[in-house]
C-alpha atoms as a PDB file:
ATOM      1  CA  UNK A   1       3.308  51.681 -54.046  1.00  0.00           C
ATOM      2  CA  UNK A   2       6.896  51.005 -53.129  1.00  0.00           C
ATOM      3  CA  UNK A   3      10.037  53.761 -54.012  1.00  0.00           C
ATOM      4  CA  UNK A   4      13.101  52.172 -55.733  1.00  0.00           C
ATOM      5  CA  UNK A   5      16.036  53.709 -54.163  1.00  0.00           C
ATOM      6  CA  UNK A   6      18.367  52.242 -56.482  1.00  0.00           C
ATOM      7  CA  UNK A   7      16.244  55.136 -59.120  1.00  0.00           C
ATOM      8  CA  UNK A   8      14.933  57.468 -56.271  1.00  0.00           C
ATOM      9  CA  UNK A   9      11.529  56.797 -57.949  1.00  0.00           C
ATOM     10  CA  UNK A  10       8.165  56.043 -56.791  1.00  0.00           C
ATOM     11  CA  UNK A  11       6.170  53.157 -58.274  1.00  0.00           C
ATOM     12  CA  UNK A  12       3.484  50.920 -58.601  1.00  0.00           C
ATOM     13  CA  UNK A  13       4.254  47.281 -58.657  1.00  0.00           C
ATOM     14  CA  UNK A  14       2.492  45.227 -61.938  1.00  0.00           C
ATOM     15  CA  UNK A  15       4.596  41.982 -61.431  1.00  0.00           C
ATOM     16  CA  UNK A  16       6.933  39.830 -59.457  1.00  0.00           C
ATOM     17  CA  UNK A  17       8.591  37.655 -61.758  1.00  0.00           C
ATOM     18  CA  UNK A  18      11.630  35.290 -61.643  1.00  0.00           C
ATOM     19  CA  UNK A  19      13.017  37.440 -57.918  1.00  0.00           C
ATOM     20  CA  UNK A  20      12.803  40.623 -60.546  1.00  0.00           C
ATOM     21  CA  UNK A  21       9.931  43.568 -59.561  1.00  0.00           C
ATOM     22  CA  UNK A  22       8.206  45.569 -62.551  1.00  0.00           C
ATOM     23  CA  UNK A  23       7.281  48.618 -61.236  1.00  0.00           C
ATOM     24  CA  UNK A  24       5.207  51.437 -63.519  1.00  0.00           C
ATOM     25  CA  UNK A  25       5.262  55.532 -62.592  1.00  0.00           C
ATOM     26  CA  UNK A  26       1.700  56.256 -60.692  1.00  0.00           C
ATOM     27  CA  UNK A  27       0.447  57.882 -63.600  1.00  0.00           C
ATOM     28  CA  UNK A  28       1.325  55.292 -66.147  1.00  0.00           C
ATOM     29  CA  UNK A  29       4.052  54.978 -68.502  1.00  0.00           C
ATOM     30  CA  UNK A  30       7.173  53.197 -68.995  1.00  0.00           C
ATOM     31  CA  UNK A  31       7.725  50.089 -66.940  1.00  0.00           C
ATOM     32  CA  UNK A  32      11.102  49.189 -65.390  1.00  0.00           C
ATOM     33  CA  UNK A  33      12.553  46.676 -63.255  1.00  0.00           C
ATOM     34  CA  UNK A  34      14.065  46.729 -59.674  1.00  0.00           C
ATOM     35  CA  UNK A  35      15.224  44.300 -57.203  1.00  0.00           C
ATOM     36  CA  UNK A  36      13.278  43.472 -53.933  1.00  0.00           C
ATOM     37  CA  UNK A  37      16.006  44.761 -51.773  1.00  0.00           C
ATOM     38  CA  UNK A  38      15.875  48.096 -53.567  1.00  0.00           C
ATOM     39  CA  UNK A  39      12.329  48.923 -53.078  1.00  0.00           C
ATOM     40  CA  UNK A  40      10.428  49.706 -49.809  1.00  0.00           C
ATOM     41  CA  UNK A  41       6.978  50.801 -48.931  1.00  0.00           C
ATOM     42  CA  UNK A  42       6.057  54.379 -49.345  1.00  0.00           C
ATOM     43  CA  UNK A  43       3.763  56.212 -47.021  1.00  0.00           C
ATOM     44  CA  UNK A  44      -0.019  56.913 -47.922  1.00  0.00           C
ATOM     45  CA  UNK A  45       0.906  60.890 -48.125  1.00  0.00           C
ATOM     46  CA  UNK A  46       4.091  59.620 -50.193  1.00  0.00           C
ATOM     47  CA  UNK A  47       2.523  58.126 -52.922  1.00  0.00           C
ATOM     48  CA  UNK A  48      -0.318  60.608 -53.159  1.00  0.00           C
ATOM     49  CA  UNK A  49       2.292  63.183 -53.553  1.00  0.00           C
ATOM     50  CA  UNK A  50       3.685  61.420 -56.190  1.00  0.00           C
ATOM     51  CA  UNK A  51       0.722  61.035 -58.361  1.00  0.00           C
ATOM     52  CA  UNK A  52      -0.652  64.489 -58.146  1.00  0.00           C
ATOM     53  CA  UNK A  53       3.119  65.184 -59.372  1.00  0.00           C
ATOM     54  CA  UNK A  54       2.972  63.014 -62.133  1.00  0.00           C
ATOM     55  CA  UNK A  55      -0.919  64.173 -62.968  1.00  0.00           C
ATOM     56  CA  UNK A  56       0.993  67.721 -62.918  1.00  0.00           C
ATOM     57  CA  UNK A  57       3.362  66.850 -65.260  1.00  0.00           C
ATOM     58  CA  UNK A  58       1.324  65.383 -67.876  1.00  0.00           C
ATOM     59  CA  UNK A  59      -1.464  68.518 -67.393  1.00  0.00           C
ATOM     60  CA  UNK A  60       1.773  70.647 -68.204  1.00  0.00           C
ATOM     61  CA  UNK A  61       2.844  69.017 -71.470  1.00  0.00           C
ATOM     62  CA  UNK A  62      -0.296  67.642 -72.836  1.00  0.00           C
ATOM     63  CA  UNK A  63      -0.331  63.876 -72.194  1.00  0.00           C
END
């Protein structure tokens, strides 16, 4: 798990590819791209934070 700071958004990273980083939302969902020098590593409390948040999100609108 890595946050982009270029987005201010925590993800998962699916690929490296071509000096280009995929990176998909904790919960699933919509990929997107960021460079390596945009990302760093995020905490173990970090990224649990984030996918109760995005677990919350979905329970709230029905995903």
């Amino acid at each position: 798990m890595v946050r982009d700071t270029s987005r201010d958004k925590v993800g998962r990273v699916m690929a490296h590819l071509h000096g280009t980083l995929w990176l998909r939302p904790p919960g699933g969902g919509q990929e997107w791209t960021a460079r390596p020098q945009d990302v760093m590593p995020v905490s173990a409390s970090e990224s649990l934070s984030s996918r109760v948040a995005e677990l919350n999100r979905r329970a709230r609108h029905g995903f």
